[in-house]
Protein backbone atom coordinates (compact mmCIF):
# COMPACT_ATOMS: atom_id res chain seq x y z
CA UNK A 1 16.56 -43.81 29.81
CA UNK A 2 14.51 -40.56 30.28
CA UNK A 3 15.55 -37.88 32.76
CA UNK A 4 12.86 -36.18 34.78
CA UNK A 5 12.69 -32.47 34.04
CA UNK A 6 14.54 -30.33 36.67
CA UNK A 7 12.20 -28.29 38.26
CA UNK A 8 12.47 -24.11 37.51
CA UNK A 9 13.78 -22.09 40.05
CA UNK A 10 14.79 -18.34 39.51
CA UNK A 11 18.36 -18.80 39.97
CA UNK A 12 19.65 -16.08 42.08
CA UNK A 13 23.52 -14.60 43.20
CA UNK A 14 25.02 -16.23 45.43
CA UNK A 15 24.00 -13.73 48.43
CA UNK A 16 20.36 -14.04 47.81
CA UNK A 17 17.79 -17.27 47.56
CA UNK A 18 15.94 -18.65 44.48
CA UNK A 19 12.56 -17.19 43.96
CA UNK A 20 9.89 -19.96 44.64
CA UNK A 21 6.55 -19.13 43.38
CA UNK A 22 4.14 -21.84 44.62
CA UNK A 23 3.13 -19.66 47.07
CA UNK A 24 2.30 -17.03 45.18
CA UNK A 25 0.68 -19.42 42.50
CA UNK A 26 -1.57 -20.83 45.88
CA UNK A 27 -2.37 -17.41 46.64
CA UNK A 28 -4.29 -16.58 43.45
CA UNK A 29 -5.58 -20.07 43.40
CA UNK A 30 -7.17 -19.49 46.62
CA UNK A 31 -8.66 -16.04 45.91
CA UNK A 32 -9.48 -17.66 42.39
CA UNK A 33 -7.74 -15.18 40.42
CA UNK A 34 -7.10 -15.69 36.48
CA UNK A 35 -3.78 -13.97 34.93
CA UNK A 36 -2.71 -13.01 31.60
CA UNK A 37 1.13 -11.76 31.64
CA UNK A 38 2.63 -10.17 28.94
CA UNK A 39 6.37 -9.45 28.80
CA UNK A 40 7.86 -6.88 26.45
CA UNK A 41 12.19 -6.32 26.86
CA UNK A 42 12.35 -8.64 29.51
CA UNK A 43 11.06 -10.70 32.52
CA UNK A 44 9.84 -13.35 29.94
CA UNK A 45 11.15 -15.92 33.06
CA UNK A 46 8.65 -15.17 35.50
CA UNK A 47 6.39 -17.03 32.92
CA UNK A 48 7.85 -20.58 33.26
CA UNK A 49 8.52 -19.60 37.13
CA UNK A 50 4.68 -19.85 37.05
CA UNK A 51 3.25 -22.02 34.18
CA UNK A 52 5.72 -24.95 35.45
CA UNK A 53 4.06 -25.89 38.76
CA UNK A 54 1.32 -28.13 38.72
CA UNK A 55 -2.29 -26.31 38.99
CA UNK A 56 -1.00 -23.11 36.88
CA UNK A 57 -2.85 -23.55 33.53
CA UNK A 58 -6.44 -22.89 35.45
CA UNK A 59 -4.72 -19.50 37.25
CA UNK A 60 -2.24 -18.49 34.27
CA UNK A 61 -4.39 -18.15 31.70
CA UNK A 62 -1.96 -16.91 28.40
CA UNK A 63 1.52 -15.23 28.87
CA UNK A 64 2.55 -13.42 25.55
CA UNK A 65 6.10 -12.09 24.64
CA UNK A 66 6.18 -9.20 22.45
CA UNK A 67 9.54 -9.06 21.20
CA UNK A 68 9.45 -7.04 18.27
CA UNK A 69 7.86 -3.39 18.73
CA UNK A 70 5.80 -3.82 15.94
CA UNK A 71 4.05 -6.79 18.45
CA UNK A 72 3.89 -4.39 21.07
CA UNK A 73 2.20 -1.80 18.53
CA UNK A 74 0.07 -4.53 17.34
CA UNK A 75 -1.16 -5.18 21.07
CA UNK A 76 -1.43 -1.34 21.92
CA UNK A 77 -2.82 -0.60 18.83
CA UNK A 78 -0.32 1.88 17.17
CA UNK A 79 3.26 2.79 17.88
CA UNK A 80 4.49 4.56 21.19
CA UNK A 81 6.00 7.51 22.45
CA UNK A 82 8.07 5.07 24.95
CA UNK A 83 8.28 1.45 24.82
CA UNK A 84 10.11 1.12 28.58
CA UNK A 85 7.46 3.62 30.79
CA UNK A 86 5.11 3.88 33.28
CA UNK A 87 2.33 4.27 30.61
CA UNK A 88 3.32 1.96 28.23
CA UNK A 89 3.39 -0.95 31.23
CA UNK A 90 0.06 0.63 32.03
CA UNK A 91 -1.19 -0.08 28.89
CA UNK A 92 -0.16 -3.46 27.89
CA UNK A 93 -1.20 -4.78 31.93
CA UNK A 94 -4.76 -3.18 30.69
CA UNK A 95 -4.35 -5.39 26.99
CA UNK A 96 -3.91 -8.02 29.38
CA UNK A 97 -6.69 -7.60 31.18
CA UNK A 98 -9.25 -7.25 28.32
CA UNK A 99 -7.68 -10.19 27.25
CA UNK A 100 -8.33 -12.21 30.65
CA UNK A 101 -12.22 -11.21 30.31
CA UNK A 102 -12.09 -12.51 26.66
CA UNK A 103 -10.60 -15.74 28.07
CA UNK A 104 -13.47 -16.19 30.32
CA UNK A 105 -12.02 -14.59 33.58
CA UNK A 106 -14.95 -13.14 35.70
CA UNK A 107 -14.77 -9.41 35.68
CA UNK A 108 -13.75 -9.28 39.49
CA UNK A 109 -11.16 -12.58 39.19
CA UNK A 110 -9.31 -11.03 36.16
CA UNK A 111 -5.80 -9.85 36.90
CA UNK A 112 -3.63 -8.02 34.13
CA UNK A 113 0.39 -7.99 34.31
CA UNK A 114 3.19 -6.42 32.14
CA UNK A 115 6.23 -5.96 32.29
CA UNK A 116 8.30 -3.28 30.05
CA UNK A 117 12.02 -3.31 30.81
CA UNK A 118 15.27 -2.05 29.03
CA UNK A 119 18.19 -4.00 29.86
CA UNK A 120 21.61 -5.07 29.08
CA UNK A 121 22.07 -6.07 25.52
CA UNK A 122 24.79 -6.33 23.05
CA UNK A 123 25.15 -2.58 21.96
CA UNK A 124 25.70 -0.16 25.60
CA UNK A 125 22.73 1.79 26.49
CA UNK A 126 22.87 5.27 26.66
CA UNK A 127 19.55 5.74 28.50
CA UNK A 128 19.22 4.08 32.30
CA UNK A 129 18.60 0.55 32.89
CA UNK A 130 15.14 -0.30 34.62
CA UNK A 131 11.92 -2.75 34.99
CA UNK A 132 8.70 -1.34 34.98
CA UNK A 133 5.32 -3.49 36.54
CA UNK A 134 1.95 -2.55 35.48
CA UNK A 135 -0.97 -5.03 37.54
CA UNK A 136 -4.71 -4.19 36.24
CA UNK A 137 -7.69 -5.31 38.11
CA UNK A 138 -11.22 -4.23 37.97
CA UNK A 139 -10.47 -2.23 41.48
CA UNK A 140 -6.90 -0.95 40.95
CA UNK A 141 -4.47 -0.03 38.52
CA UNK A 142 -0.86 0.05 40.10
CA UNK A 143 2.57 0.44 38.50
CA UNK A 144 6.46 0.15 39.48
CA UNK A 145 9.56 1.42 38.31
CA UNK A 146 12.84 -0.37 39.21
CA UNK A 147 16.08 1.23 37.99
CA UNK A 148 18.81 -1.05 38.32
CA UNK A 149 22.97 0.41 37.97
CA UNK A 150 24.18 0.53 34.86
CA UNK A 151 26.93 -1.93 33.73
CA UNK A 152 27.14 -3.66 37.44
CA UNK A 153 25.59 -7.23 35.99
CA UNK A 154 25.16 -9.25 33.02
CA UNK A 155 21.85 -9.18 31.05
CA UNK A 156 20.87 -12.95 32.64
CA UNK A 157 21.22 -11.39 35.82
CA UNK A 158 19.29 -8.35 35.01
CA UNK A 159 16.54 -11.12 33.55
CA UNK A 160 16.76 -12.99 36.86
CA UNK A 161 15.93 -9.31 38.54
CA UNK A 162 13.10 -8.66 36.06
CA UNK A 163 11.41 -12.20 36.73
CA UNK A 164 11.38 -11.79 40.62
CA UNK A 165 9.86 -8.24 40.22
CA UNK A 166 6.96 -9.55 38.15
CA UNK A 167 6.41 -12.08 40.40
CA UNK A 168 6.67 -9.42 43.60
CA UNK A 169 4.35 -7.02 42.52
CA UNK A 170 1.97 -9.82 41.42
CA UNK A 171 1.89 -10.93 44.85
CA UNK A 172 2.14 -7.25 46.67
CA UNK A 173 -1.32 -6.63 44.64
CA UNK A 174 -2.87 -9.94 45.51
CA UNK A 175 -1.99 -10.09 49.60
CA UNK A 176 1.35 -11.08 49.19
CA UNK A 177 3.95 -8.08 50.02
CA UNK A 178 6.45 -10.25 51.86
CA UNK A 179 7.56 -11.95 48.52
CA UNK A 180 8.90 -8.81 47.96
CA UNK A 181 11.08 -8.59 50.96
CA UNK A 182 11.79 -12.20 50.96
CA UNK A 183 13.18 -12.64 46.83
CA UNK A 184 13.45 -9.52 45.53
CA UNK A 185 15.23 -7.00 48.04
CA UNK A 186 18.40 -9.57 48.19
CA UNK A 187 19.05 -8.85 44.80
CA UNK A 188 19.20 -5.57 44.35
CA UNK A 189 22.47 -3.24 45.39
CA UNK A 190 22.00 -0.37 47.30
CA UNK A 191 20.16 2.66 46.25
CA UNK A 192 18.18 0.70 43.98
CA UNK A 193 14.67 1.12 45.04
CA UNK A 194 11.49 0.64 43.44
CA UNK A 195 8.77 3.25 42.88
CA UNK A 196 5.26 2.62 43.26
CA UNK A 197 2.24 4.55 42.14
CA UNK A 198 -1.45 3.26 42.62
CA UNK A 199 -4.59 4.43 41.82
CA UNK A 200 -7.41 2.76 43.44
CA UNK A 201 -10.65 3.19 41.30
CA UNK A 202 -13.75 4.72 42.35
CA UNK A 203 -16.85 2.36 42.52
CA UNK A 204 -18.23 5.09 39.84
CA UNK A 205 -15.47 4.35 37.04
CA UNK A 206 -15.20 0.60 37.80
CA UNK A 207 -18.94 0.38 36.77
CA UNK A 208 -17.35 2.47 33.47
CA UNK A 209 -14.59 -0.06 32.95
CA UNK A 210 -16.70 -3.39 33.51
CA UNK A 211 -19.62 -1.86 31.42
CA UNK A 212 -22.22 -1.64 33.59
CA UNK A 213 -22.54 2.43 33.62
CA UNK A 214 -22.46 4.28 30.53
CA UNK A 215 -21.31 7.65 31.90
CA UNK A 216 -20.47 9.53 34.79
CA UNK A 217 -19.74 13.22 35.49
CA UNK A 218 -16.08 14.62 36.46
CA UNK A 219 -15.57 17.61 38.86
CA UNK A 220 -12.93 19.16 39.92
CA UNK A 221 -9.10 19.13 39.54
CA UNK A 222 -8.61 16.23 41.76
CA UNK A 223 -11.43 14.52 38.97
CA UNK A 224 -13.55 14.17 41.59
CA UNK A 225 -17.23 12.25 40.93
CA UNK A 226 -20.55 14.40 40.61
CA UNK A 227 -24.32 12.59 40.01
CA UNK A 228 -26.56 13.51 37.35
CA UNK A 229 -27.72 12.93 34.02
CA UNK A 230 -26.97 15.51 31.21
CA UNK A 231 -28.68 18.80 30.76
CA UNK A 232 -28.78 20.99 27.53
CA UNK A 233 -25.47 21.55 26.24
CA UNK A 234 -22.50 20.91 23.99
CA UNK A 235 -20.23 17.54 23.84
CA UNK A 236 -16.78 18.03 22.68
CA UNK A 237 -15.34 14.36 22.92
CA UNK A 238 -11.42 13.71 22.51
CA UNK A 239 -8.56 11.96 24.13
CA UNK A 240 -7.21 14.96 25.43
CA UNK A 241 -3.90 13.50 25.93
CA UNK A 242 -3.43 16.25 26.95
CA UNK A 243 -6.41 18.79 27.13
CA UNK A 244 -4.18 22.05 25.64
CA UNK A 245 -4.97 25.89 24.70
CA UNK A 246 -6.40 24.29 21.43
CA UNK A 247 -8.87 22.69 23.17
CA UNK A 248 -10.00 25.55 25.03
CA UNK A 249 -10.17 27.57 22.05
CA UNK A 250 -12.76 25.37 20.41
CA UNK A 251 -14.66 24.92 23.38
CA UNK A 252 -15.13 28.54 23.76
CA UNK A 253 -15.60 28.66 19.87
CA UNK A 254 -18.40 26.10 20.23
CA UNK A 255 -20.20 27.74 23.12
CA UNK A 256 -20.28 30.38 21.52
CA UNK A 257 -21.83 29.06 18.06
CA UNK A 258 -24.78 26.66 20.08
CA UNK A 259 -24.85 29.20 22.78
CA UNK A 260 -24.76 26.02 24.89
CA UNK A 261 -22.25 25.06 28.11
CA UNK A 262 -19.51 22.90 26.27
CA UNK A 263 -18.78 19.56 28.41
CA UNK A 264 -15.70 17.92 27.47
CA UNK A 265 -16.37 13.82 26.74
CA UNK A 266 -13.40 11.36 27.53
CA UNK A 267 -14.01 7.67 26.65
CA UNK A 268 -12.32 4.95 28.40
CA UNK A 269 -12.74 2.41 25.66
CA UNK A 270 -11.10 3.48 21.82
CA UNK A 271 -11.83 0.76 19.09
CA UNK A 272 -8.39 0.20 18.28
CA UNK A 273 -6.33 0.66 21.68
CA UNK A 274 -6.37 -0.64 25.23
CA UNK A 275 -9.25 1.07 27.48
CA UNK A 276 -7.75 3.90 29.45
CA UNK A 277 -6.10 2.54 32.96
CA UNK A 278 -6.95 4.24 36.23
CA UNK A 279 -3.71 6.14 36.62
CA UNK A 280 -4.32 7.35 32.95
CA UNK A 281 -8.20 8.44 33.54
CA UNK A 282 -6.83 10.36 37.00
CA UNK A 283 -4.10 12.51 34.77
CA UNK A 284 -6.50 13.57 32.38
CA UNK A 285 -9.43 13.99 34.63
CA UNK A 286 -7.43 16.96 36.23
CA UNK A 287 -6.21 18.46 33.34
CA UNK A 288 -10.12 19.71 32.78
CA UNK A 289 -9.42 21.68 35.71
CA UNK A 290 -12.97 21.82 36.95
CA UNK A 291 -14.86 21.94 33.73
CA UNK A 292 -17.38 20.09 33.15
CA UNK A 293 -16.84 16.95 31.69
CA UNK A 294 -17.58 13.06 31.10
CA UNK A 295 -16.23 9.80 31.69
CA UNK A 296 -17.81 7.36 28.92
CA UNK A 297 -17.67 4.18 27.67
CA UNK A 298 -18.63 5.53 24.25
CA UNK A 299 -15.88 4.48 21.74
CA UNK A 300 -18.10 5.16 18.95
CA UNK A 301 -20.08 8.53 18.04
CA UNK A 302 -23.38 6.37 17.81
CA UNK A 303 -22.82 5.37 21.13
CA UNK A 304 -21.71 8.53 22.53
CA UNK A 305 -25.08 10.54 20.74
CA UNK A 306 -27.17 7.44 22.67
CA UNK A 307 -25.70 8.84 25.46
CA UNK A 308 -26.54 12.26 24.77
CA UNK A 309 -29.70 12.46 22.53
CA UNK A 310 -30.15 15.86 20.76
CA UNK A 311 -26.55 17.41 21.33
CA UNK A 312 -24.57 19.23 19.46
CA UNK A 313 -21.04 17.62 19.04
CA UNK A 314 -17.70 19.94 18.56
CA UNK A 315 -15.66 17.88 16.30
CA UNK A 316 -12.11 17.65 14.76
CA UNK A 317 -11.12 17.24 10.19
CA UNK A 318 -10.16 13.76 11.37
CA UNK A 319 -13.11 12.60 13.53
CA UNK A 320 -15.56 14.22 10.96
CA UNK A 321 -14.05 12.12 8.59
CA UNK A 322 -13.65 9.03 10.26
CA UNK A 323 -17.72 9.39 11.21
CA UNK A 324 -18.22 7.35 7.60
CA UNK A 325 -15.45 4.94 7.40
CA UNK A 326 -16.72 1.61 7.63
CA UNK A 327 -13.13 1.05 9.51
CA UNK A 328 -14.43 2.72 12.29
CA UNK A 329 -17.74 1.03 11.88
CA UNK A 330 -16.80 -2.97 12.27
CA UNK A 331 -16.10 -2.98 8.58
CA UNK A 332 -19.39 -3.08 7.42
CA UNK A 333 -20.24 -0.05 4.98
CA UNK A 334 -23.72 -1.28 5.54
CA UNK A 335 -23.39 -0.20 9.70
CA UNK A 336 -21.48 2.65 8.44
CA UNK A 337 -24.53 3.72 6.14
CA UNK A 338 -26.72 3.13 9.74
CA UNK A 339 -24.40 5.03 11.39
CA UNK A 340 -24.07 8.27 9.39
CA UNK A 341 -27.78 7.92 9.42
CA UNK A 342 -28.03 8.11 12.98
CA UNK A 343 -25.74 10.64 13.31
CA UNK A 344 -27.72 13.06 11.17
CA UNK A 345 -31.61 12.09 12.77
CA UNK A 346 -30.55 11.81 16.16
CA UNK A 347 -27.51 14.60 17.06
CA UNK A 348 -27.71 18.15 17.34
CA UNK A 349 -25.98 18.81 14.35
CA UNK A 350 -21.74 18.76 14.34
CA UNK A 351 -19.32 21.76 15.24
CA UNK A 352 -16.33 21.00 12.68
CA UNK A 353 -13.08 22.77 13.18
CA UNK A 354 -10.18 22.49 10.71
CA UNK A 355 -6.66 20.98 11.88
CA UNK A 356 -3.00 21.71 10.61
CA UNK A 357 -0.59 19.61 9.33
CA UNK A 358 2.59 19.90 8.22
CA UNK A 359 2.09 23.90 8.52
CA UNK A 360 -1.27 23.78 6.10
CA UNK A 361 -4.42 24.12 7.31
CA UNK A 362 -7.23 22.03 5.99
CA UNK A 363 -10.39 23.83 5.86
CA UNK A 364 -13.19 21.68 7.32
CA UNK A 365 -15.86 22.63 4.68
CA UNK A 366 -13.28 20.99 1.57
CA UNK A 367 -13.23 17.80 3.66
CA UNK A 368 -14.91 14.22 2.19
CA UNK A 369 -17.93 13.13 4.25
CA UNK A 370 -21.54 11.80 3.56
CA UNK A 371 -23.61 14.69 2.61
CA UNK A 372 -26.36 13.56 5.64
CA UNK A 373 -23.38 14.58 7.40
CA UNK A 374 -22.71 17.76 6.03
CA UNK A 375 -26.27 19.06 5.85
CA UNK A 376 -25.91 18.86 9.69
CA UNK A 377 -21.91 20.40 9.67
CA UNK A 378 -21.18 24.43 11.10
CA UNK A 379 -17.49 24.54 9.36
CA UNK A 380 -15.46 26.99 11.56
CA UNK A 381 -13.57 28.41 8.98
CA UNK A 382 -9.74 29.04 9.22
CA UNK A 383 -9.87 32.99 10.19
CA UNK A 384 -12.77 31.70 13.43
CA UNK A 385 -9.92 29.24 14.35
CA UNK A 386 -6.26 27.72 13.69
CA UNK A 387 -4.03 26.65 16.49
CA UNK A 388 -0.73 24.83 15.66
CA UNK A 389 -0.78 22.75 18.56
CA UNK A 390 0.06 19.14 18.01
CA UNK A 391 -1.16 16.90 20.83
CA UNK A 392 1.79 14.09 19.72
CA UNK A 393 4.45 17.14 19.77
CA UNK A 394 3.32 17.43 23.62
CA UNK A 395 3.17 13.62 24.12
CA UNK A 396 6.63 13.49 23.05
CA UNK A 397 8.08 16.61 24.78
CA UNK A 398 6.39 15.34 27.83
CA UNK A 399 7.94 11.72 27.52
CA UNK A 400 10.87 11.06 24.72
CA UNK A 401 10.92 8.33 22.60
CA UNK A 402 13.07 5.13 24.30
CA UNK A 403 16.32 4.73 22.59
C-alpha cells in the first residue's frame, strides 16, 4: 500500500500558525513573476514550502543551497569579507537574478532572493544570531536583517524562523506585506524586529542593469543623475569599494599629466562577480562626493574605450596587466590579441600607476604587458606616487570577517 505524501507546512510553536504559502505562490503567478532562491546558512525550507504546491515549477524557477563557502565564493565569484551581511545577501539575491534572466525570465518578471543567515549549530556562536533577505528586481533592490536572541531556541526552530522570513519579504516586495504580520510576527519574541533598507532604482540605472543604456553620468553626493554624453577628458575606472585618498591622489596625478578633467568610471557588471545591486551602486555613488563620474555597463576595457573613444585611461599594475590576459578576454588569446589591439588604436594612451604589496612597491614600467600596450603607457614612477592604502584592509575594517 502507498501512502500519499503529507503535504509541507512550516511547522510553527505552538503560539503561532503554520506558514501557508499558496497565496503567496498565487500572487507571483498572477503578476507572472519567475524566482530563483538561493539559500546560504539557512532558510533552505522556504524552498519545499514553495516548490511542493502544484503550479510552482513555472514561478520557482531553480532554488540552490550553497552550503560550503567555497559554493558561495564560487557563486559570488571570490571569497567574502562576511558571509552573514547585508551585502553579501545583496549579492547572491543579484546572482540570482542574473540567473533568472539566463533561465528565460523576462527582464521585468525576474525576481532574485537570498537568504544569508548564521544560526544555531553544534559549536556556540560568539557573534549574534540573525537572517538576512536580499529580493532583486529590475526596479528595486531591498534587504532585511532579522536578529533573533541568542540561545532562546533550537536550530530547527531558528530554520522554521528563517523559512517564514524568506517567504515574508518575498511577498512584502511582490504586494503581499500582510504575510508578514500574519506568519512571521507570531514567531518572533519581543524586541526582535526586522530592519529594512530599500533602494528603489532610477529609470536611468535600470536601463544600466537590463542593458539597454551603456552609461550615464553621476552628480552629486546623494549620486544624483545628470544627461550628457562625454566631453574631453580623463577615465579613471575602478570599483572604488571604497573611493579612498589613493584614489584622489591619482586622479589629481592624472589631471595633471593629460591636463584633462579626470571622471571616475564605475561599472555595474565585473566578468567574474555579480553586477553591482542598487543599494551597492547608491554607497559608492556618494562616496565621489560630487565629482564627476560614470555609471557603466563596461566590464571590459574594450567596452569601456567604445564608450569613450579617444580617452586617456588612469590605470592600476593589476588592471594594466590583466589588459592582455586572455582570462579576462573569454579565454581566447586570439580576442585578447584583438583586444590589446584595440586598446592601443583606439584609447588615448594609459596613465599606469604602481601598487604596493606586502610593503614593496612594484614599479609600473618593470611590469609584463604587450609592447602595443606599452608604446601607449605614461609609468608614474614611485617618487610621482605610492600610497599604502589597501582597499580590502578598508573592506574589512569597515565589515569583519563572520566567525
Amino acid at each position: 500500500m502507498v501512502k500519499a505524501a503529507p503535504s509541507f507546512e512550516l511547522m510553527a510553536p505552538s503560539n503561532s500558525h503554520p506558514f501557508n504559502a499558496e497565496s503567496l505562490l498565487a500572487t507571483l503567478q498572477a503578476r507572472g513573476l519567475r524566482v530563483v532562491l538561493i539559500t546560504a546558512g539557512g532558510g533552505s525550507a522556504a524552498i519545499p514550502a514553495l516548490v511542493a504546491l502544484p503550479g510552482a515549477s513555472a514561478v520557482v524557477l531553480e532554488a540552490v543551497v550553497p552550503s560550503a563557502r567555497e559554493a558561495t565564493d564560487a557563486l559570488l565569484g571570490g571569497p567574502q569579507e562576511s558571509y552573514c551581511s547585508s551585502r553579501a545577501a545583496r549579492r547572491l539575491a543579484m546572482a540570482a537574478w542574473e540567473r533568472c534572466r539566463r533561465h528565460g525570465a523576462a527582464i521585468d518578471s525576474a525576481v532574485g532572493v537570498a537568504c544569508t543567515a548564521s544560526l544555531a549549530t553544534t559549536v556556540p556562536k560568539r557573534g549574534d544570531h540573525r537572517i538576512v533577505v536580499a529580493v532583486q528586481t529590475l526596479g528595486e533592490t531591498s534587504v532585511a536583517t532579522l536578529g533573533l536572541m541568542k540561545g532562546a531556541r533550537s536550530r530547527s526552530e531558528e530554520e522554521t524562523i528563517a523559512a517564514a522570513f524568506i517567504l515574508a519579504r518575498i511577498g512584502a516586495v511582490v504586494g503581499s506585506s500582510s504575510l508578514a504580520e500574519e506568519h512571521l510576527a507570531p514567531l518572533l519574541r519581543p524586541g526582535e524586529e526586522m530592519i529594512v533598507d530599500r533602494a528603489p532604482a532610477p529609470e536611468a540605472w535600470q536601463a544600466i542593469l537590463a542593458g539597454t543604456s551603456g552609461r550615464v553620468r553621476l552628480a552629486g553626493p546623494d549620486g544624483g543623475l545628470l544627461p550628457g554624453r562625454p566631453g574631453r577628458e580623463a577615465i579613471f575606472p575602478g570599483s572604488f569599494d571604497p573611493l579612498h585618498d589613493g584614489h584622489r591622489a591619482m586622479a589629481r596625478i592624472g589631471a595633471r599629466i593629460t591636463g584633462l578633467p579626470v571622471a571616475y568610471e564605475l561599472s555595474i557588471r565585473n566578468v567574474e562577480k555579480p553586477a553591482l545591486d542598487y543599494l551597492e551602486i547608491a554607497t559608492r555613488a556618494r562616496g565621489f562626493d560630487g565629482a564627476e563620474a560614470w555609471l557603466t555597463s563596461a566590464p571590459t576595457f574594450v567596452e569601456k574605450i567604445a564608450l569613450f573613444p579617444g580617452a586617456p585611461f588612469l590605470v592600476g599594475a593589476d588592471t594594466f596587466v590583466r589588459l592582455g590576459n586572455p582570462r579576462y578576454s573569454g579565454g581566447s588569446i586570439d580576442h585578447a590579441a584583438a583586444a590589446v589591439a584595440r586598446i592601443a588604436d583606439e584609447s588615448g594612451g594609459l596613465i599606469v600607476f604602481g601598487r604596493v604589496r606586502d610593503g614593496q612597491f612594484t614599479e609600473p614600467s618593470r611590469l609584463e604587458a604587450p609592447q602595443a600596450l606599452r608604446a601607449i603607457a605614461r609609468f608614474v614612477t614611485e617618487e610621482e606616487f605610492r600610497r599604502d592604502i589597501s582597499s580590502t584592509n578598508l573592506r574589512q575594517a569597515r565589515e569583519p570577517a563572520t566567525e
